[in-house]
Protein backbone atom coordinates (compact mmCIF):
# COMPACT_ATOMS: atom_id res chain seq x y z
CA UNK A 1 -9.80 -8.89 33.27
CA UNK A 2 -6.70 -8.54 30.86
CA UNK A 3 -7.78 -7.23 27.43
CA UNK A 4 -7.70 -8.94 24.49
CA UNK A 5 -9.27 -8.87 20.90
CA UNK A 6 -9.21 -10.83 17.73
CA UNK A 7 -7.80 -9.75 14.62
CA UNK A 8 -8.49 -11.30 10.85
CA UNK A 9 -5.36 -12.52 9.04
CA UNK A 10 -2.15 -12.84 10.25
CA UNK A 11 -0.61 -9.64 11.81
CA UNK A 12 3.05 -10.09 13.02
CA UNK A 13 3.97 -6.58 12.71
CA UNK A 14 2.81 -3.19 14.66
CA UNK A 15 4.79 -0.24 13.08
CA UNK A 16 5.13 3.30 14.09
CA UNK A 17 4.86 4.89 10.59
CA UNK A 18 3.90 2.23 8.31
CA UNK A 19 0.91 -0.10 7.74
CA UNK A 20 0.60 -2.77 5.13
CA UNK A 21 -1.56 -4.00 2.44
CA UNK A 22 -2.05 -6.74 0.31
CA UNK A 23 -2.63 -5.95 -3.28
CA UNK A 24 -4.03 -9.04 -5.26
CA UNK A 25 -4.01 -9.40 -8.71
CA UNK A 26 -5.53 -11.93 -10.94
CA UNK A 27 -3.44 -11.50 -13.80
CA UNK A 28 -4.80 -12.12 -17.06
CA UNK A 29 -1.62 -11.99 -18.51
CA UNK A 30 -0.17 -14.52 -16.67
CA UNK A 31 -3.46 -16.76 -16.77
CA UNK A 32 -2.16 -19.15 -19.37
CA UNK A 33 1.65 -19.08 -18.20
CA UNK A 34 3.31 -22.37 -19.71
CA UNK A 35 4.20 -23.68 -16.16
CA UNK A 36 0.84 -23.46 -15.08
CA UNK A 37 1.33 -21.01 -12.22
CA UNK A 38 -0.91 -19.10 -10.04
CA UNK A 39 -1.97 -16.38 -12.08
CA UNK A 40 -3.56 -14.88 -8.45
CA UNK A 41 -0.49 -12.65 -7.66
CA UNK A 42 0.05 -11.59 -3.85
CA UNK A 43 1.99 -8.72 -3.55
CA UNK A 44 2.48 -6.98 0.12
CA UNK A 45 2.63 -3.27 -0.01
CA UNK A 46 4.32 -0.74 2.74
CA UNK A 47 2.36 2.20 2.82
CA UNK A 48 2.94 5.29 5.04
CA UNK A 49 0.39 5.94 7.65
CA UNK A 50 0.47 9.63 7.16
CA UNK A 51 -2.03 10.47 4.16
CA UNK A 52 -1.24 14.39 3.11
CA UNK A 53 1.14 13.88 0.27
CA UNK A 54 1.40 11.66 -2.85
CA UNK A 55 4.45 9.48 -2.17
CA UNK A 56 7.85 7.86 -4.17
CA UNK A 57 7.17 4.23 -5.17
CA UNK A 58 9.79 1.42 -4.22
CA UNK A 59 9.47 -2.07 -6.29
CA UNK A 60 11.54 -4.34 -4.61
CA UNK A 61 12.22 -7.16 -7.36
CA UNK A 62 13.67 -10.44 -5.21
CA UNK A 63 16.59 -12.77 -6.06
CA UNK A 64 16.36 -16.03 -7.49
CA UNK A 65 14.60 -18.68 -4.98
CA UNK A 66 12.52 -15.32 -3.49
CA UNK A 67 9.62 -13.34 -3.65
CA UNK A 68 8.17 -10.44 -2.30
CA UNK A 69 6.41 -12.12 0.53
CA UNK A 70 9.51 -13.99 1.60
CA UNK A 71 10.90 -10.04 3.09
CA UNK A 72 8.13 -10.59 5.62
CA UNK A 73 9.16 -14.07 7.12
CA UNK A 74 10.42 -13.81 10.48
CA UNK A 75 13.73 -14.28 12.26
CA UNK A 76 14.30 -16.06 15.85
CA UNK A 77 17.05 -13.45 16.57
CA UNK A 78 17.39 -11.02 14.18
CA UNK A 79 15.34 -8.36 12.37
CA UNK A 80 13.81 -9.06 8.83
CA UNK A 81 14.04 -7.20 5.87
CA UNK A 82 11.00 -5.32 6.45
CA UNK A 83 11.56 -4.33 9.94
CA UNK A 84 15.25 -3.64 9.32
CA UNK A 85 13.63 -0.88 6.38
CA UNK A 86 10.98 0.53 8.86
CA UNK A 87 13.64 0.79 11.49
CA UNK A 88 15.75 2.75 8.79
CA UNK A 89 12.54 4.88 7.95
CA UNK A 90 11.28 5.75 11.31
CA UNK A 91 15.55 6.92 11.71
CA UNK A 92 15.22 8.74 8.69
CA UNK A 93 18.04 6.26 6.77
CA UNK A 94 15.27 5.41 3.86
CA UNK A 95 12.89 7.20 2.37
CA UNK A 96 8.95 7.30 3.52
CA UNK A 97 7.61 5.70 0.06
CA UNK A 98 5.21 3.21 -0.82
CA UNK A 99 7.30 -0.25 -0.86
CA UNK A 100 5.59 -2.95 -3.66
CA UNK A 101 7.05 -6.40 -2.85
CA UNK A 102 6.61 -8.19 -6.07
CA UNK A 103 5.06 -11.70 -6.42
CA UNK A 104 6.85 -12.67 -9.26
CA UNK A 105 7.46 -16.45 -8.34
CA UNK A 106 7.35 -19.34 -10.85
CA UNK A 107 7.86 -23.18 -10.26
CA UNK A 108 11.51 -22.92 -11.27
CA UNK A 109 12.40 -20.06 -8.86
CA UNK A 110 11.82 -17.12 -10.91
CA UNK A 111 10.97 -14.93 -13.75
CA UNK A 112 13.66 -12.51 -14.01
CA UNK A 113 10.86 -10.01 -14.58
CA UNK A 114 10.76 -10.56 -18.20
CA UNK A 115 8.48 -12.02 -20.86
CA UNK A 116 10.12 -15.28 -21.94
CA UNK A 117 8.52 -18.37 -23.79
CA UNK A 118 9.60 -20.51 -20.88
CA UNK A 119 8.20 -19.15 -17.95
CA UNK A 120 5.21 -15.90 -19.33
CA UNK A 121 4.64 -12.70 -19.35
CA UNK A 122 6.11 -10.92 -16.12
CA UNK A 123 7.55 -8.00 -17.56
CA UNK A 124 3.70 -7.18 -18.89
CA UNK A 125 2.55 -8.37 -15.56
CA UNK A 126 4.54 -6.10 -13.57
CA UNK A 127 3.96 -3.15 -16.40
CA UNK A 128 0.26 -3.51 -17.77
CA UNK A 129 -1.06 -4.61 -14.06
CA UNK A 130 0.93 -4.29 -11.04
CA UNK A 131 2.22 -0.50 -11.91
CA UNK A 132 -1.53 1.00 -13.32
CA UNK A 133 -2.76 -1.55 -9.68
CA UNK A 134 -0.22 0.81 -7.74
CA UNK A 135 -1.69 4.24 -8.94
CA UNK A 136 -4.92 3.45 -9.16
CA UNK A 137 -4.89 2.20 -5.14
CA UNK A 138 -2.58 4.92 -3.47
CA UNK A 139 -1.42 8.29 -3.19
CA UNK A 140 1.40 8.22 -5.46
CA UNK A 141 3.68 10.62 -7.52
CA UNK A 142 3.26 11.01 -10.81
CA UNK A 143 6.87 11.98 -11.86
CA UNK A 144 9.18 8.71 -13.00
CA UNK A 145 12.10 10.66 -10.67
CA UNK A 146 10.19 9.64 -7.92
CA UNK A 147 9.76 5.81 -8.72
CA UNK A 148 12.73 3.62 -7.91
CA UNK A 149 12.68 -0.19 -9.05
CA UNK A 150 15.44 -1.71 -6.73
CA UNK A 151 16.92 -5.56 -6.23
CA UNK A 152 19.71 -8.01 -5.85
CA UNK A 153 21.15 -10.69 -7.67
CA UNK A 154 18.15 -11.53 -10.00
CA UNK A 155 15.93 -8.58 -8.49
CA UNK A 156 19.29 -6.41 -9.73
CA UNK A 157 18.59 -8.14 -13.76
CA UNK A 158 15.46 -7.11 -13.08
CA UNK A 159 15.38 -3.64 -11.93
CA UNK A 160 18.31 -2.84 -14.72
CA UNK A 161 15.97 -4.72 -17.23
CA UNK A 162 12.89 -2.59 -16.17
CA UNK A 163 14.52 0.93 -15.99
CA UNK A 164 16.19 0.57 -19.14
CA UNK A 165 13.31 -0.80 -21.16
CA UNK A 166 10.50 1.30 -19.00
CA UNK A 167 12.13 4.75 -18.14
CA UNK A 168 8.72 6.61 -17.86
CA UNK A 169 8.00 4.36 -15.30
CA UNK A 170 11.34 4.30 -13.20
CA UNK A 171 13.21 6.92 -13.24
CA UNK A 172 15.56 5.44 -10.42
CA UNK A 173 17.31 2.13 -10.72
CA UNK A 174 19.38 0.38 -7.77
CA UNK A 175 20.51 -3.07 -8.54
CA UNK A 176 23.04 -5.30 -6.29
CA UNK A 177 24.92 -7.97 -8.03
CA UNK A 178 22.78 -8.30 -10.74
CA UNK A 179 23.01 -10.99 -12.96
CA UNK A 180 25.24 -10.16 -15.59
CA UNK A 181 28.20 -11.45 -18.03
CA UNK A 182 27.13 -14.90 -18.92
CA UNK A 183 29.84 -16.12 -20.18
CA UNK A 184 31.84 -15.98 -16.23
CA UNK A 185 28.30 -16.00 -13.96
CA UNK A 186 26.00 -18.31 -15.94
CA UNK A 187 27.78 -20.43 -18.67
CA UNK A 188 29.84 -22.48 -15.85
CA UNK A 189 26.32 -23.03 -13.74
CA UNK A 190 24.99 -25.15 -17.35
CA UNK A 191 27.93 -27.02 -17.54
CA UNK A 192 27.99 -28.30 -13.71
CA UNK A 193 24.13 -28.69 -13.95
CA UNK A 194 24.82 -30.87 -17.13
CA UNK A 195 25.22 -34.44 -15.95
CA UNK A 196 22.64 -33.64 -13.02
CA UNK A 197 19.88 -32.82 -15.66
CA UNK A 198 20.86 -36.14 -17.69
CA UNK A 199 20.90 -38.17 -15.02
CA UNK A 200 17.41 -37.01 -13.68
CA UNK A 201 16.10 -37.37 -17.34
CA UNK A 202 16.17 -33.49 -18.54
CA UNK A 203 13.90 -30.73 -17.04
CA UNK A 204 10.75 -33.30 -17.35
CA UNK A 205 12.65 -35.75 -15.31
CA UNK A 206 13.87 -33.09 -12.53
CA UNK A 207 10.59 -31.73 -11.88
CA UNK A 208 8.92 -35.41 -11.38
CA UNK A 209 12.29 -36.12 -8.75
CA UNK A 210 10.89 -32.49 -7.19
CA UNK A 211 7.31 -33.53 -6.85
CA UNK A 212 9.14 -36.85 -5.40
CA UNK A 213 10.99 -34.91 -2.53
CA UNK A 214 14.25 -36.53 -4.20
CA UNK A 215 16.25 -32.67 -5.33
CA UNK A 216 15.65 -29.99 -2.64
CA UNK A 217 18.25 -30.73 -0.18
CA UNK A 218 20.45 -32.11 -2.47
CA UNK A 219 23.98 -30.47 -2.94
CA UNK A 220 23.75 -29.87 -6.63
CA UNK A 221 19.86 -28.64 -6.37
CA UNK A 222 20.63 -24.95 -6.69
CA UNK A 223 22.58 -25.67 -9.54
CA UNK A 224 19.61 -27.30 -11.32
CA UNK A 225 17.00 -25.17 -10.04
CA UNK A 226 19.48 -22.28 -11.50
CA UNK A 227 20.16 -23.76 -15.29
CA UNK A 228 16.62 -24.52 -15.50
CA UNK A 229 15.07 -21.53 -14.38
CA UNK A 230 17.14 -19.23 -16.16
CA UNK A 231 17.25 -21.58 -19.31
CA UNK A 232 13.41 -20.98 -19.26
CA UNK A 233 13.86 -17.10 -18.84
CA UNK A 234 16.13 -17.04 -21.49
CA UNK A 235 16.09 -19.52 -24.16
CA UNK A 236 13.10 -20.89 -23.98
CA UNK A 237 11.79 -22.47 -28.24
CA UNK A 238 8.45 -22.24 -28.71
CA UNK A 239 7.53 -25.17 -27.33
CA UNK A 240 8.71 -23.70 -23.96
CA UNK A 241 12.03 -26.15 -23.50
CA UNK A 242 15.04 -25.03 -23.45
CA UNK A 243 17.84 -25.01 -25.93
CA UNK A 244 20.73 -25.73 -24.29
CA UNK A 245 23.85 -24.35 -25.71
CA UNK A 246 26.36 -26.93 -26.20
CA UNK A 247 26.44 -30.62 -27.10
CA UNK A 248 26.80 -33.82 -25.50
CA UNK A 249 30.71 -33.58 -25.74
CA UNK A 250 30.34 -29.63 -24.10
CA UNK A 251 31.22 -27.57 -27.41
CA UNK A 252 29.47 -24.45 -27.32
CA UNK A 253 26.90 -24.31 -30.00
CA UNK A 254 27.64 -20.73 -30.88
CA UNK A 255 24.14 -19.98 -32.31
CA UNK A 256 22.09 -20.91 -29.66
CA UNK A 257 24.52 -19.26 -26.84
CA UNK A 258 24.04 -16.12 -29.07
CA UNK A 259 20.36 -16.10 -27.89
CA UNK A 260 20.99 -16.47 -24.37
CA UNK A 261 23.60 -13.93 -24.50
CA UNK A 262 20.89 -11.42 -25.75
CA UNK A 263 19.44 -11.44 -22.34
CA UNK A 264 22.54 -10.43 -20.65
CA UNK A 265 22.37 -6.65 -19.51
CA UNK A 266 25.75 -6.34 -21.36
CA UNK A 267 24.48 -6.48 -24.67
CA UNK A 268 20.30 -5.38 -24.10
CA UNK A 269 21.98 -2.31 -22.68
CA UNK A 270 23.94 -1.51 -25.54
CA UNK A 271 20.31 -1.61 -27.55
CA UNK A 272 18.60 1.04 -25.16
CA UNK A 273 21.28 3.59 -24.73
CA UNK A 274 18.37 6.37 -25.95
CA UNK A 275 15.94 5.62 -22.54
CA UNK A 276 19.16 4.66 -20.34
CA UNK A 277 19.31 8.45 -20.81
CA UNK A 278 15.85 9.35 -19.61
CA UNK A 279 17.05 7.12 -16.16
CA UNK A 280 18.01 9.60 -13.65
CA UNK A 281 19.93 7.81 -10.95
CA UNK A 282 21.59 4.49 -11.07
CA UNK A 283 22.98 2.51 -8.00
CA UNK A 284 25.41 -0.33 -8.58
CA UNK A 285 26.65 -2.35 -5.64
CA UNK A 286 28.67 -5.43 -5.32
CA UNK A 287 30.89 -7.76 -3.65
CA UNK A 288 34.78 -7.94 -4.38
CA UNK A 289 34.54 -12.41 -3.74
CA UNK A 290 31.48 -12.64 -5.80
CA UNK A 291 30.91 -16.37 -6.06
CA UNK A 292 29.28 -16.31 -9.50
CA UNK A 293 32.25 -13.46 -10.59
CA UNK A 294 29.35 -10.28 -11.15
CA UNK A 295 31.96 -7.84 -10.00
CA UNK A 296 33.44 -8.31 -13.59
CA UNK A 297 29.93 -7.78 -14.98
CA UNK A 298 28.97 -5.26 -12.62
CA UNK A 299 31.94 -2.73 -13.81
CA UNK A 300 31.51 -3.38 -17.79
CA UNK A 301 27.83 -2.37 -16.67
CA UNK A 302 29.33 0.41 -14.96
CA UNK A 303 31.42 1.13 -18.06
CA UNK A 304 28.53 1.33 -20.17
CA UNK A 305 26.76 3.56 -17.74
CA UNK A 306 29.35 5.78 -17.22
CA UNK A 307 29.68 6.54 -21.41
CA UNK A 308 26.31 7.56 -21.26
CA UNK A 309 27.17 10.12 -18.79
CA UNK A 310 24.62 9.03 -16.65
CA UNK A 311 24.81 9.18 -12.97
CA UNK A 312 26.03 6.31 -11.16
CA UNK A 313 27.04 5.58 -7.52
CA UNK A 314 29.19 2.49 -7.34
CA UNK A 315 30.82 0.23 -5.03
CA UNK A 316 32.33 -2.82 -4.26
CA UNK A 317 32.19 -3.98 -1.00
CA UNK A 318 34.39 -6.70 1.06
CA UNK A 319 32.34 -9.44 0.57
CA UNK A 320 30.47 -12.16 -1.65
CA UNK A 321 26.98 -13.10 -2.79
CA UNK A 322 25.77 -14.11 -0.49
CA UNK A 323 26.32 -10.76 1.80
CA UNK A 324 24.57 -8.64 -0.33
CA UNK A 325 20.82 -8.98 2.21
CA UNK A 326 23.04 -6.52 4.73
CA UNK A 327 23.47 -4.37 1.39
CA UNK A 328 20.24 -3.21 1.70
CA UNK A 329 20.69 -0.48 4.02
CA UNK A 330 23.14 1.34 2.33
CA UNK A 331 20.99 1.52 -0.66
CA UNK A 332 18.16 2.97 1.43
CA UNK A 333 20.93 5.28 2.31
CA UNK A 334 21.21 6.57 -1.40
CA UNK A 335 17.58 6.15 -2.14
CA UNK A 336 16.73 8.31 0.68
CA UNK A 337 18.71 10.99 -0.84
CA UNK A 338 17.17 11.25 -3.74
CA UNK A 339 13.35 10.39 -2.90
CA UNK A 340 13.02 12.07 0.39
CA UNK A 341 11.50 15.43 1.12
């Protein structure tokens, strides 16, 4: 008789070192989010087998369009992210830590881990819940040096956001492409989305063409999806709509972009050079052919990292972003440097 057995849930993966968990959170902070998401948060957890030490902490913030779930979908003929990471721990190439996935999705395609008027409170969510969630559930260091808040592209806004707002919390920042310089990476994504949102009837008349199956697919939907989302993250009135920041003839209406510029990480870091000091490592990595141009934001953030004397390990690679997923592993490289025994 061959043996067999049944198991509860879904479990794709067997690995050597590592088991996971699901940490669920019913956020109260997020209960009465303006877009009326799921304030039940899923967030998958790595967590070493081995139980004889309290472990570094990984947050892994993910891009616009992602979540922290989406690491663990599988590939026909390729390795995912997670099993590319516990390949790279099990080879000692990252470090054994506790990896947090973050649920951090909203209807729009993300949060950018902030509190905004458009979107809720995910920067308390992640803060007040998921971090006290973490150290309450697992075996986990105590010292900021050993907590590392890592991402790309809008996981990179994040994790520079987070360590430079929360530096008793993460001491160790690594973002890859991250959002940045709005005037090159974001302004010129408003204007194409422009005659796309009027002729859909504004954000009210994309989202009913969304519920209609008439956007996803289209050529120009990551273009809305992108001016939208980040219009909510960032500009948001307090209705919750966004201001847009120029007219009908595209003039810039310099007081309203001056709000949206606020939330680049070119000017909020300029505001928190005192706890960019308490940050201990920083990791910047990006490609030379970025498509949305955050090489030229990536070295002004660079610039300002660097007058702060803080330490910084930078590099552009030979590539765009849309390469940065193989990125990862080099980052694991550095983190494993630094959080490993």
């Amino acid at each position: 008789m061959f043996e067999h057995h049944l198991e509860k849930n879904l479990n794709l993966f067997a690995f050597s070192e590592l088991e996971i968990h699901t940490l669920v959170i019913n956020s109260q902070v997020l209960r009465k989010n303006p877009l009326k998401d799921t304030a039940r948060r899923v967030n998958p957890i790595l967590v070493p087998k081995k139980k004889s030490r309290e472990w570094p902490v990984v947050f892994v913030l993910a891009g616009f369009t992602g979540n922290g779930g989406n690491y663990f979908n599988i590939k026909s003929y390729e390795a995912n992210a997670v099993q590319t990471l516990a390949s790279a721990i099990q080879r000692k190439k990252a470090p054994m830590a506790i990896y947090v996935f973050v649920d951090a999705w909203t209807y729009w395609g993300g949060s950018q881990f902030i509190n905004s008027r458009g979107c809720g409170a995910y920067e308390d969510y992640i803060i007040k819940e998921l971090v006290p969630a973490i150290k309450k559930n697992f075996s986990v260091s105590s010292n900021p040096a050993l907590w590392a808040v890592t991402g790309g592209s809008s996981g990179g806004y994040g994790a520079l956001h987070l360590a430079s707002q929360f530096p008793q919390h993460f001491g160790v920042c690594a973002a890859i492409a991250p959002d940045s310089f709005f005037p090159m990476s974001l302004l010129p994504e408003l204007y194409s989305a422009w005659p796309y949102l009027q002729k859909w009837g504004g954000v009210v008349g994309v989202k009913k063409a969304m519920e209609q199956g008439k956007i996803l697919g289209r050529r120009e939907s990551h273009t809305l999806l992108n001016a939208i989302g980040m219009g909510l993250c960032y500009a948001a009135n307090a209705r919750g709509e966004v201001e847009w920041p120029f007219n009908e003839n595209g003039e810039l209406l310099t007081n309203v972009w001056k709000k949206w510029l606020k939330k680049d990480p070119l000017q909020f870091l300029l505001t928190r050079k005192k706890s960019l000091t308490k940050v201990k490592h920083f990791y910047l990595d990006v490609g030379l052919y970025d498509q949305f141009h955050l090489q030229y934001g990536s070295r002004q953030i660079y610039k300002i990292l660097k007058s702060l004397s803080a330490s910084v390990s930078y590099t552009e690679f030979s590539g765009n972003h849309f390469d940065i997923g193989d990125r990862r592993i080099d980052m694991w490289k550095w983190l494993n440097g630094l959080l490993s025994e």
